[in-house]
Protein backbone atom coordinates (compact mmCIF):
# COMPACT_ATOMS: atom_id res chain seq x y z
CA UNK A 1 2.59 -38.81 -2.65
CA UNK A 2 3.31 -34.92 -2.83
CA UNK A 3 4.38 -33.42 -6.18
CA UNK A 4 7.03 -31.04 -6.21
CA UNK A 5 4.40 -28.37 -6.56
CA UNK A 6 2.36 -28.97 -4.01
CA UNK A 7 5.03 -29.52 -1.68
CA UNK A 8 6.40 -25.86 -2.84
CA UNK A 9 2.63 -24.10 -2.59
CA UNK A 10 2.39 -25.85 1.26
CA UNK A 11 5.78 -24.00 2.00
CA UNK A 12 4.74 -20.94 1.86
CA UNK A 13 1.12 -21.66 3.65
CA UNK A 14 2.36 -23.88 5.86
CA UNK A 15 6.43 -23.38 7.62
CA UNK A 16 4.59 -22.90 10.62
CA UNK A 17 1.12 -21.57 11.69
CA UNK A 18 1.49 -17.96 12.31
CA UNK A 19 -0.38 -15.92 15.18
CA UNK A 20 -4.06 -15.69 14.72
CA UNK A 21 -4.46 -11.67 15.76
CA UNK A 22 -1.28 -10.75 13.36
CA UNK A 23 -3.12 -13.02 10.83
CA UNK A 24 -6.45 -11.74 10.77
CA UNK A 25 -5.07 -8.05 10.69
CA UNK A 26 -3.44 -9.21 7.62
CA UNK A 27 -6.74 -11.03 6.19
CA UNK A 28 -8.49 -7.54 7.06
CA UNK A 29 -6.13 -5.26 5.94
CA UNK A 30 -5.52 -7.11 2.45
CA UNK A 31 -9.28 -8.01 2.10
CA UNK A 32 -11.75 -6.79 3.80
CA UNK A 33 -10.66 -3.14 4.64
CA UNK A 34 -10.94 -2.12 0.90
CA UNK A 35 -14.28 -3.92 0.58
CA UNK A 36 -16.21 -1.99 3.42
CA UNK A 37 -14.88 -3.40 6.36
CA UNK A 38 -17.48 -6.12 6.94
CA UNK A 39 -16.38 -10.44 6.35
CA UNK A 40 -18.70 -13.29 8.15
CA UNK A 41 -16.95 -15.25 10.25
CA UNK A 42 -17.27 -18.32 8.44
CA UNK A 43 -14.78 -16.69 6.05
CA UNK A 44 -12.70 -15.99 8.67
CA UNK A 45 -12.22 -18.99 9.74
CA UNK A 46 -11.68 -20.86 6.83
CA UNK A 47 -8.84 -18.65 5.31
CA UNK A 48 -7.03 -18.91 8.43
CA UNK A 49 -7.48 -22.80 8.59
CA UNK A 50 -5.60 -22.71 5.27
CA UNK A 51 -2.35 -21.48 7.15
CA UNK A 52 -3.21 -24.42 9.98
CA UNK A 53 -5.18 -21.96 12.54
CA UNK A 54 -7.71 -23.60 14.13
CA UNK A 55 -11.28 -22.00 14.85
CA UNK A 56 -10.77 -22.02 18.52
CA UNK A 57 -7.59 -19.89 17.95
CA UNK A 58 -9.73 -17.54 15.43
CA UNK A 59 -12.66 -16.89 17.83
CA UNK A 60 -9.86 -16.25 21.07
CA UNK A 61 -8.00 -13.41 18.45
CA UNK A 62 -11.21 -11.93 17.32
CA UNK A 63 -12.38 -11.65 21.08
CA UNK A 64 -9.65 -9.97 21.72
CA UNK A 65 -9.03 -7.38 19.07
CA UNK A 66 -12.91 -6.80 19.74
CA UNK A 67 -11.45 -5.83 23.28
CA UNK A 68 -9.17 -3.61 21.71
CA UNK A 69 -11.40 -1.59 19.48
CA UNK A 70 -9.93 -3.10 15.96
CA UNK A 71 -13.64 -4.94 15.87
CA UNK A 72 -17.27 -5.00 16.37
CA UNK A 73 -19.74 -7.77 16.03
CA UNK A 74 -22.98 -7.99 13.95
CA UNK A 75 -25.12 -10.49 13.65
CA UNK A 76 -27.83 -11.46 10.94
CA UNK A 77 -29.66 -14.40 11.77
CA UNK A 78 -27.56 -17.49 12.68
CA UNK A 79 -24.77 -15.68 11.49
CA UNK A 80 -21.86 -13.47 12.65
CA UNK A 81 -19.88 -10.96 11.39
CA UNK A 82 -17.29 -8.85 12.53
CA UNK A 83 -16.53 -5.24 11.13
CA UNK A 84 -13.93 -3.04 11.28
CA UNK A 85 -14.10 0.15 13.68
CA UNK A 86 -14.18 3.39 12.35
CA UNK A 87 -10.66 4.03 14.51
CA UNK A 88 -9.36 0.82 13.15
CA UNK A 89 -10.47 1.30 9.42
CA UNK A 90 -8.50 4.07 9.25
CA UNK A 91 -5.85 2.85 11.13
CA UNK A 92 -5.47 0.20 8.63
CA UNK A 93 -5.97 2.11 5.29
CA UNK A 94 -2.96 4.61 6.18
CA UNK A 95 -0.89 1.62 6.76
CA UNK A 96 -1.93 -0.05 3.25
CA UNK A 97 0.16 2.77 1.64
CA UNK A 98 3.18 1.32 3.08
CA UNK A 99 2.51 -2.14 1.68
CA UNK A 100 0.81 -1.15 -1.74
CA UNK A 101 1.87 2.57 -1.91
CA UNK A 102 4.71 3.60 -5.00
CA UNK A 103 8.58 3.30 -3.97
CA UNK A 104 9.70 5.19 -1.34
CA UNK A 105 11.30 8.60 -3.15
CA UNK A 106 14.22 10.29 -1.74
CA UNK A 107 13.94 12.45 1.81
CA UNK A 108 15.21 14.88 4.02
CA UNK A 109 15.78 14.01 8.28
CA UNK A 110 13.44 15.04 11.22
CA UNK A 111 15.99 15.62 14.21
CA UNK A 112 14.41 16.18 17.96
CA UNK A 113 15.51 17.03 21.38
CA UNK A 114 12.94 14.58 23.13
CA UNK A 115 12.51 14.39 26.79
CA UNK A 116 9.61 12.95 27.80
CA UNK A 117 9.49 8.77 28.00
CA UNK A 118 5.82 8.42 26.71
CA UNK A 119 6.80 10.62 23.03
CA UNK A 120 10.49 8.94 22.94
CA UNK A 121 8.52 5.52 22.59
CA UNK A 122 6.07 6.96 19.84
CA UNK A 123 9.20 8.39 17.70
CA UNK A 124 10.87 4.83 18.07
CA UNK A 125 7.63 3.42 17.11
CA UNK A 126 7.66 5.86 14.56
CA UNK A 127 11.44 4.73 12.92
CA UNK A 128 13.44 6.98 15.07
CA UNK A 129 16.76 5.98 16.49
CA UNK A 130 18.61 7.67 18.94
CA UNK A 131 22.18 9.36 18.45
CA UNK A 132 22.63 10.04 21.66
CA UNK A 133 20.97 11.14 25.37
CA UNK A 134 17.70 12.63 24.30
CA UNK A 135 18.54 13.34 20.74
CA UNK A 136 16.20 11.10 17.97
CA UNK A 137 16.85 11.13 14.23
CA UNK A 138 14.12 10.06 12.14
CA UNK A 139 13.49 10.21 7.89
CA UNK A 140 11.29 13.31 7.17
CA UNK A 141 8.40 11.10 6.06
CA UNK A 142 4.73 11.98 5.31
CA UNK A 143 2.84 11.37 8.85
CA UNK A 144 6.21 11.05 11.25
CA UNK A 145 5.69 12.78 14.46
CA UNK A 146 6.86 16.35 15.00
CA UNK A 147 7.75 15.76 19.09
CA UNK A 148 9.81 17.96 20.87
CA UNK A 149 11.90 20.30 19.61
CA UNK A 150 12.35 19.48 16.21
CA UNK A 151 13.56 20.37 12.63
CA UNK A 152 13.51 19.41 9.36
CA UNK A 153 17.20 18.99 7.57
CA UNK A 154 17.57 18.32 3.48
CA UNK A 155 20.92 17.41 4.42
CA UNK A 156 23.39 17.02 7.45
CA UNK A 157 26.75 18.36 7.88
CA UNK A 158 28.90 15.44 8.39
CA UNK A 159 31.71 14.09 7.31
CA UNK A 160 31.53 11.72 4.22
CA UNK A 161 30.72 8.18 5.01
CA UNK A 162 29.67 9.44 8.98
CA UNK A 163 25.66 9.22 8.20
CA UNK A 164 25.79 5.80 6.26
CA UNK A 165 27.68 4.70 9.26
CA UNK A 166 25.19 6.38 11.78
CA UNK A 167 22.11 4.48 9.40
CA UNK A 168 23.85 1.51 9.48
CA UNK A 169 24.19 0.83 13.20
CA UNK A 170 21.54 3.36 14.85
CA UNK A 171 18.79 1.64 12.80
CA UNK A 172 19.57 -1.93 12.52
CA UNK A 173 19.87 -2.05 8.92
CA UNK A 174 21.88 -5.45 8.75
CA UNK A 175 19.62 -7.25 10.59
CA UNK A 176 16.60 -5.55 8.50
CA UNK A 177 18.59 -6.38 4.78
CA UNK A 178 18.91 -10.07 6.28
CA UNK A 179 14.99 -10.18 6.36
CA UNK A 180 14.70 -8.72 3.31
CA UNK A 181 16.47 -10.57 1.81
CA UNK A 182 15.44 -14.11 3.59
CA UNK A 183 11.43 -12.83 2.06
CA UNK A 184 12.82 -12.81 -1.61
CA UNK A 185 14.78 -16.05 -1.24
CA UNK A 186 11.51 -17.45 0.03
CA UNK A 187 9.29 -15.98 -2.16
CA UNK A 188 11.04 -15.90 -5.37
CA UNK A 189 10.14 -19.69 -6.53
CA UNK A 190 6.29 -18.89 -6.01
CA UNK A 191 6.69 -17.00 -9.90
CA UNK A 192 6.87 -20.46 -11.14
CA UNK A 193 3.77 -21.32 -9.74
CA UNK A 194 2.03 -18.82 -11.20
CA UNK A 195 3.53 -18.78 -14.58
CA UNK A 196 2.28 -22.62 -14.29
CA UNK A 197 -1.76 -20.82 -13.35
CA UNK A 198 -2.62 -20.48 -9.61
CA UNK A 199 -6.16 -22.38 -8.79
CA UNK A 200 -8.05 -19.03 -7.14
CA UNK A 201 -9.06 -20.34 -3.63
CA UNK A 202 -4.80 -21.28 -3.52
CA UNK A 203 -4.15 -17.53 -5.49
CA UNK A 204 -5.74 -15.98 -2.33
CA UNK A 205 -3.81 -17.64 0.06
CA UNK A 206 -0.61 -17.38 -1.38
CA UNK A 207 -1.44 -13.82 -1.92
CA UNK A 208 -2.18 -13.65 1.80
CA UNK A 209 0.85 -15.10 2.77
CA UNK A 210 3.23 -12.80 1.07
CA UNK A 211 1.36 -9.79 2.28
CA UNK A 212 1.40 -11.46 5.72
CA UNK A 213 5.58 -11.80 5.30
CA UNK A 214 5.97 -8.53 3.73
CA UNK A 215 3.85 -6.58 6.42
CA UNK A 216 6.41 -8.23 9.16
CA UNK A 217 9.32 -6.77 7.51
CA UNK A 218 8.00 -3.24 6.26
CA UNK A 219 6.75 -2.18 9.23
CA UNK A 220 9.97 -2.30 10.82
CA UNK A 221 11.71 -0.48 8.33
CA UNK A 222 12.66 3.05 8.86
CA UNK A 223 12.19 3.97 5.55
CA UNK A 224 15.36 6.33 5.28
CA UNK A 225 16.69 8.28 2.52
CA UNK A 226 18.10 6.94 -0.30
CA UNK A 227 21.15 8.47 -0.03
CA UNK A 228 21.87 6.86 2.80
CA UNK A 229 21.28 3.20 1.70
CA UNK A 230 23.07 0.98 -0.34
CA UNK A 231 22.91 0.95 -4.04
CA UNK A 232 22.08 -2.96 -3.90
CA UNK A 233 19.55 -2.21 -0.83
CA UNK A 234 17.61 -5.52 -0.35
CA UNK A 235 14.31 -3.45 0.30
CA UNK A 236 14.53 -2.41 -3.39
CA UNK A 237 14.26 -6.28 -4.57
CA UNK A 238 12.01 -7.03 -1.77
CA UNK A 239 9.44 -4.97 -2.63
CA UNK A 240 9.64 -5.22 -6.21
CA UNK A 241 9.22 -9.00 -6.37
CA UNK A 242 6.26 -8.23 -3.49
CA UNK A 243 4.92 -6.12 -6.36
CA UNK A 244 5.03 -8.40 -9.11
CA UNK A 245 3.91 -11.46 -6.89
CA UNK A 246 1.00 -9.36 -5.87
CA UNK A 247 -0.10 -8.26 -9.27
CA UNK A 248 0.42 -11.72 -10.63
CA UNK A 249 -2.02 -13.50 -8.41
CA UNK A 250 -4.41 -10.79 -7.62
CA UNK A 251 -6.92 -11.44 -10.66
CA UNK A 252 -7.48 -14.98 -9.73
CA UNK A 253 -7.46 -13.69 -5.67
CA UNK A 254 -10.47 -10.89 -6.66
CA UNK A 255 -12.06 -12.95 -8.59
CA UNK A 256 -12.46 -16.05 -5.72
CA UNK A 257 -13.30 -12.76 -3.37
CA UNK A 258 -16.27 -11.86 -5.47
CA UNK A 259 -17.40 -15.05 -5.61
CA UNK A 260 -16.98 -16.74 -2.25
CA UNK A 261 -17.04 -14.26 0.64
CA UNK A 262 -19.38 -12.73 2.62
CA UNK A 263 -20.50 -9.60 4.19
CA UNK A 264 -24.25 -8.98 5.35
CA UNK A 265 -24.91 -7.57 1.98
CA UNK A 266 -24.03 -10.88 0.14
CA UNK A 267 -20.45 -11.62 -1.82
CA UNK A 268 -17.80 -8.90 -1.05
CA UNK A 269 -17.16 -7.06 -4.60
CA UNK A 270 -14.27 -8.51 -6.71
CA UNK A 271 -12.46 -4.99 -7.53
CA UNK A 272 -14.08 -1.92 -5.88
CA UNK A 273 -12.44 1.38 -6.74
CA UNK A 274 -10.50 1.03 -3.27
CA UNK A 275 -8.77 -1.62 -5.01
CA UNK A 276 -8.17 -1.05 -8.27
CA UNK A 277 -6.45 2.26 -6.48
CA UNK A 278 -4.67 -0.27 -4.90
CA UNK A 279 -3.12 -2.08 -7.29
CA UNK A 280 -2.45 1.26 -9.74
CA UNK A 281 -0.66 2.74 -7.04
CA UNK A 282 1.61 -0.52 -6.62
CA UNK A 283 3.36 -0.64 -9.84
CA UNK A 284 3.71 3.35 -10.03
CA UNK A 285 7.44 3.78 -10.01
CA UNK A 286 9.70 6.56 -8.32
């Protein structure tokens, strides 16, 4: 018979198995990104069997990212391992800042007259929206896209309530708050278990599975201006109980790191410099 704990930790490992790529880009960019690059695929496998992915489904997604450039295989000895390409490294490190980075401060709005199909997907990639025809509004954030013919506004001349209602429905905010705030509601109950001390083999998953959750939601989200946003905006919760979940099981997650996993060099190191950046930079407030 389950105890009430264990049938809360399996919740959040277990609702249902997610996809092996999007999981292993979370395993890498959580893990291994900030410790070189390099994990064995032993590892691999065996943190993604913890969310119910089977090694069949682990070696199909890492043949196929390898296809895409994200990785490269090594091998030393009997053994494999797959590292991160430079391209992909990169890739992966600017995106951490959205996931461990400080609150988002206040912003000005990138507006474009965009024309060409191929740059009009990159902007909505980017967290553009469209007001209308070939016009795109986007928040003025550090690496956005300058497409077009754009500029840079601190503030636009509308009528009062006329951008909140342009946010609102050009960027999908409902539907975005409703995630948000679905991740805290699911989410919030895993402080008890680590007020009650997190095991460190389960303190790595469950810190994998929040990050996993999180990443889902952030990356859609446009990031706009404050002023713009709600005063109860579920992104502010989300991401401070993200915080505080994170810091909370991260010395027991390091620590089973340090120990346990593998690059060609031996046992990954607990708490490089990359990541106690990391977690400094997460609890830095706006």
């Amino acid at each position: 018979m389950h105890t009430g704990t264990e049938i809360l930790a399996d919740s959040f490992l277990r609702p249902f198995p997610p996809k092996a790529a999007q999981l292993i880009v979370t395993i890498y960019g959580d893990i291994v990104e900030p410790r070189g690059g390099v994990l064995w695929m032993g590892d691999l496998i065996s943190l993604c069997a913890g969310f119910s992915v089977n090694e069949s489904l682990v070696r199909t997604a890492v043949s196929r990212l390898v296809s895409k450039g994200q990785l490269k295989g090594e091998r030393e000895g009997r053994r494999s391992f797959y590292a991160l390409t430079p391209d992909a490294r990169e890739e992966y490190h600017l995106a951490a800042d959205l996931f461990y980075g400080p609150e988002d401060p206040d912003c000005g709005w990138l507006l474009t007259r965009c024309t060409e199909a191929a740059d009009q997907a990159v902007l909505m990639r980017f967290g553009f929206a469209s007001l209308e025809g070939n016009v795109y509004i986007g928040a003025d954030r550090p690496g956005r896209p300058i497409l077009g013919t754009a500029f840079r506004a601190s503030a636009l001349n509308l009528k009062s309530g006329e951008l909140e209602k342009i946010a609102a429905s050009s960027f999908g905010l409902e539907l975005l708050a409703r995630d948000y705030t679905g991740f805290v509601s699911h989410f919030k109950p895993m402080q008890n278990l680590i007020a009650d001390g997190v095991a460190p083999p389960s303190a790595l998953l469950f810190r994998l599975a929040l990050v996993h959750a999180y990443r889902g939601i952030r990356l859609r989200d446009p990031r706009l201006p404050r002023s713009v946003l709600p005063a109860d905006w579920a992104g502010y919760e989300a991401r401070s109980l993200f915080a505080a979940l994170y810091a909370g099981l991260s010395p027991a997650a390091d620590s089973y790191i340090g120990r346990n996993l593998l690059n060609q060099d031996g046992p990954l190191p607990a708490t490089p410099d990359a990541v106690q950046e990391r977690m400094r930079s997460l609890t830095l407030t706006d």
